[in-house]
Structures are given as structure tokens and as C-alpha cells.
C-alpha atoms as a PDB file:
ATOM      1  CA  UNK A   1     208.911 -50.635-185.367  1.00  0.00           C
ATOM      2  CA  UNK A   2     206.638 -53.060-187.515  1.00  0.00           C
ATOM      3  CA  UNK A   3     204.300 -53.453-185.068  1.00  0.00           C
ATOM      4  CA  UNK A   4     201.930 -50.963-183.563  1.00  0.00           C
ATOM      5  CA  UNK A   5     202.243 -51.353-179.635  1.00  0.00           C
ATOM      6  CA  UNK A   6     198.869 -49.987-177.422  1.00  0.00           C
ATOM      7  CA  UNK A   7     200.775 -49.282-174.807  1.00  0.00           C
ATOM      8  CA  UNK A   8     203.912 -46.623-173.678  1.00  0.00           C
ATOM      9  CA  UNK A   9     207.379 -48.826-173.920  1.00  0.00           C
ATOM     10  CA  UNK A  10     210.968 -48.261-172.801  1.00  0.00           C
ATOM     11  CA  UNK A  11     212.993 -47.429-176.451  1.00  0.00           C
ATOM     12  CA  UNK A  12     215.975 -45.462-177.894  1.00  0.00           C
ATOM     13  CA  UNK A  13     216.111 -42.222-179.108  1.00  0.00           C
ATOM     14  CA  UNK A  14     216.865 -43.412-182.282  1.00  0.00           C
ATOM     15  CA  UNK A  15     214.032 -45.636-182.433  1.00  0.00           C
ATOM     16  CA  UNK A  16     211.046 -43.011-181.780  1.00  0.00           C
ATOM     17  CA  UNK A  17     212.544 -40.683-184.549  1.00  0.00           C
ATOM     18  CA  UNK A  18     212.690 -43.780-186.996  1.00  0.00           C
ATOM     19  CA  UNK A  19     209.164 -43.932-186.282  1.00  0.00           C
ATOM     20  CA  UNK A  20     208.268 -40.512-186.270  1.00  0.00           C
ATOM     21  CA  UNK A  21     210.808 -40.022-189.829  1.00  0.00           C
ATOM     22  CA  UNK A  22     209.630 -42.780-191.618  1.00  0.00           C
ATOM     23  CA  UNK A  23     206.185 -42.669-190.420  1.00  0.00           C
ATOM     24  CA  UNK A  24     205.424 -46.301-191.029  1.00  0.00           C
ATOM     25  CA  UNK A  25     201.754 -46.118-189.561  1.00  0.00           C
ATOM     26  CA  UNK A  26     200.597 -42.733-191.894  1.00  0.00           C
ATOM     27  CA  UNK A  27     199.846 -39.622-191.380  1.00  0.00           C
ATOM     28  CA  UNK A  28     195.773 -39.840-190.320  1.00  0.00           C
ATOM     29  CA  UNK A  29     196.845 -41.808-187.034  1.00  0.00           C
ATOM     30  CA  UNK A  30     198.506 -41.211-184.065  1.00  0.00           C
ATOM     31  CA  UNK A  31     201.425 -43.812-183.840  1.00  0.00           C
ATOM     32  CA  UNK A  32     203.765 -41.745-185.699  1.00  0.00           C
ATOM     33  CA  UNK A  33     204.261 -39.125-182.619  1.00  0.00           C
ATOM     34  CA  UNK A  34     203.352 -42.173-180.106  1.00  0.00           C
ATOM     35  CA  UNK A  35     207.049 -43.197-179.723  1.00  0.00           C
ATOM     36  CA  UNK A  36     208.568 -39.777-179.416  1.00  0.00           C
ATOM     37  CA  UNK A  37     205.784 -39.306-176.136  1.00  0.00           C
ATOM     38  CA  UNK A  38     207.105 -43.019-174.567  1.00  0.00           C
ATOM     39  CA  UNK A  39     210.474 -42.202-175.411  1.00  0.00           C
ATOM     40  CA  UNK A  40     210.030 -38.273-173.561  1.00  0.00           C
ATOM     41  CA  UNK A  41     208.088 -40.133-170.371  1.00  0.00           C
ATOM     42  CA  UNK A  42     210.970 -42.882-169.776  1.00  0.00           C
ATOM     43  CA  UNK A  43     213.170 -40.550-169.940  1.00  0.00           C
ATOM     44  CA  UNK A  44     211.433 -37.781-167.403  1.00  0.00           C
ATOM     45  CA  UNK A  45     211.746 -40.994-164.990  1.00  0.00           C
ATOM     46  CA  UNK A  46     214.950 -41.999-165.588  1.00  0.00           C
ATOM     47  CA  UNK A  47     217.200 -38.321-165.689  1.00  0.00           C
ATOM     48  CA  UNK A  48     214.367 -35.965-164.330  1.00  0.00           C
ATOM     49  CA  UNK A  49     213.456 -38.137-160.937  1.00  0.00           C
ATOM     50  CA  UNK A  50     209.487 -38.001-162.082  1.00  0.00           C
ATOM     51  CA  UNK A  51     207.341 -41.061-160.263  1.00  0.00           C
ATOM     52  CA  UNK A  52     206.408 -43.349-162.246  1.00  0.00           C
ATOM     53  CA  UNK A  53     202.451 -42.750-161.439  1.00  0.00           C
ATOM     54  CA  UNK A  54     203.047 -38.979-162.331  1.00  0.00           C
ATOM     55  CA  UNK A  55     203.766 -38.901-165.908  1.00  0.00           C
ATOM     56  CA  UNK A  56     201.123 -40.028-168.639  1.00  0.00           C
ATOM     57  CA  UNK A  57     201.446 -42.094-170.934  1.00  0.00           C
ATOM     58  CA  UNK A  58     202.605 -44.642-167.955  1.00  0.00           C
ATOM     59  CA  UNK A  59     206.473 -45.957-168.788  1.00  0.00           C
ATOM     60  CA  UNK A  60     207.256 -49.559-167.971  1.00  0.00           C
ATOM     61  CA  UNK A  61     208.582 -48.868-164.421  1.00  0.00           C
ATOM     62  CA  UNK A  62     207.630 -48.962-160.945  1.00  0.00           C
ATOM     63  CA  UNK A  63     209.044 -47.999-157.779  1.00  0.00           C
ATOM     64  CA  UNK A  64     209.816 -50.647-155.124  1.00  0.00           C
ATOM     65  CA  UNK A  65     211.276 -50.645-151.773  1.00  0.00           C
ATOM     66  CA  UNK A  66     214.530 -52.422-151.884  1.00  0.00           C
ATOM     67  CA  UNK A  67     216.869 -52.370-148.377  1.00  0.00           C
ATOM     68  CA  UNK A  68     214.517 -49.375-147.056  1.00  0.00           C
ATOM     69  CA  UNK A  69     215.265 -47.409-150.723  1.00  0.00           C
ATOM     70  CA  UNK A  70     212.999 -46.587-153.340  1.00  0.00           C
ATOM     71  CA  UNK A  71     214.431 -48.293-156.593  1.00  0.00           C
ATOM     72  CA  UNK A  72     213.156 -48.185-160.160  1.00  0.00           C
ATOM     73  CA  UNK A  73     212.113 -50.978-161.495  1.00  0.00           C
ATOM     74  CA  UNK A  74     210.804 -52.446-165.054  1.00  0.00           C
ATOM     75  CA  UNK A  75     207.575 -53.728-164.925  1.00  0.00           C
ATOM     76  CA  UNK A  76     207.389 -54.933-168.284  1.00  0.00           C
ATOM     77  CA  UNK A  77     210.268 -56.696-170.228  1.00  0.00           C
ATOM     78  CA  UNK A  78     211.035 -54.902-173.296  1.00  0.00           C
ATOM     79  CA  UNK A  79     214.580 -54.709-172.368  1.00  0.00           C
ATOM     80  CA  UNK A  80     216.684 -56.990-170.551  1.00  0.00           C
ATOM     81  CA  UNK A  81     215.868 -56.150-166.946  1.00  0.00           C
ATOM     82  CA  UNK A  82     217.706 -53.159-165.217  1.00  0.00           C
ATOM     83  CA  UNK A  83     217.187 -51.431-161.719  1.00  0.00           C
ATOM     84  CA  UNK A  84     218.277 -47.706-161.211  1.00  0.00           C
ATOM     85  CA  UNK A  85     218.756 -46.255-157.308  1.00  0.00           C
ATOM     86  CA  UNK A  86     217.649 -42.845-156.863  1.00  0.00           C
END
């Protein structure tokens, strides 16, 4: 994670503890625990069934009606593009 990101992004496990390990942005600041929060709000909407509008900071998904079903749906592409049924 070289770069410092304002807003809450869909990433690995592995990825928010590299951040929070290595603690590339120092210890005065907050972007060291930043990607453990994103990482702990994706995945309350992905396994826990949280709406997207519920849980701060705001993941990269959205809920659209698909066929008459609410589907989850990334609103912003840092992954290749992916759509989960509840």
C-alpha cells in the first residue's frame, strides 16, 4: 500500500495487516489502522448481510435490483468487477 487512499476500499486480509505491520504511514496518523476498518466493513457486507448504507466507513458496494432481487454490487473498481446474490 504505497499510496494513502481517502476513502474505504475493497482489500485482502493480508493487505490491511501489511499495512497495519509495517506501518508505512507512522505512528502519529491514522492510516495504519485505516485498512484493517475497510477490510472489517467489506467484510460485514459480504459474510454478515449488513447494507451497504449501514456500516461506516462506506465499502465500495451498493445494492441494486436485479430480476426483482437485491444484488451487491461494486461501485468502485478496485477489483475486477463481481456481483454477490443475497
Amino acid at each position: 500500500m504505497s499510496s494513502s487512499p481517502a476513502s474505504c476500499r475493497w482489500l485482502s486480509l493480508k493487505e490491511a495487516l501489511t499495512a497495519f505491520v509495517l506501518n508505512e504511514y507512522g505512528h502519529q496518523g491514522q492510516m495504519h489502522i485505516k485498512p484493517l476498518h475497510w477490510y472489517t466493513a467489506c467484510r460485514l457486507i459480504i459474510e454478515g448481510g449488513f447494507h451497504p448504507d449501514d456500516v461506516t466507513p462506506h465499502p465500495p458496494f451498493a445494492i441494486q435490483q436485479r430480476r426483482g432481487q437485491p444484488t451487491l454490487v461494486i461501485t468502485r473498481p478496485w477489483r475486477p468487477a463481481a456481483s454477490v446474490r443475497f
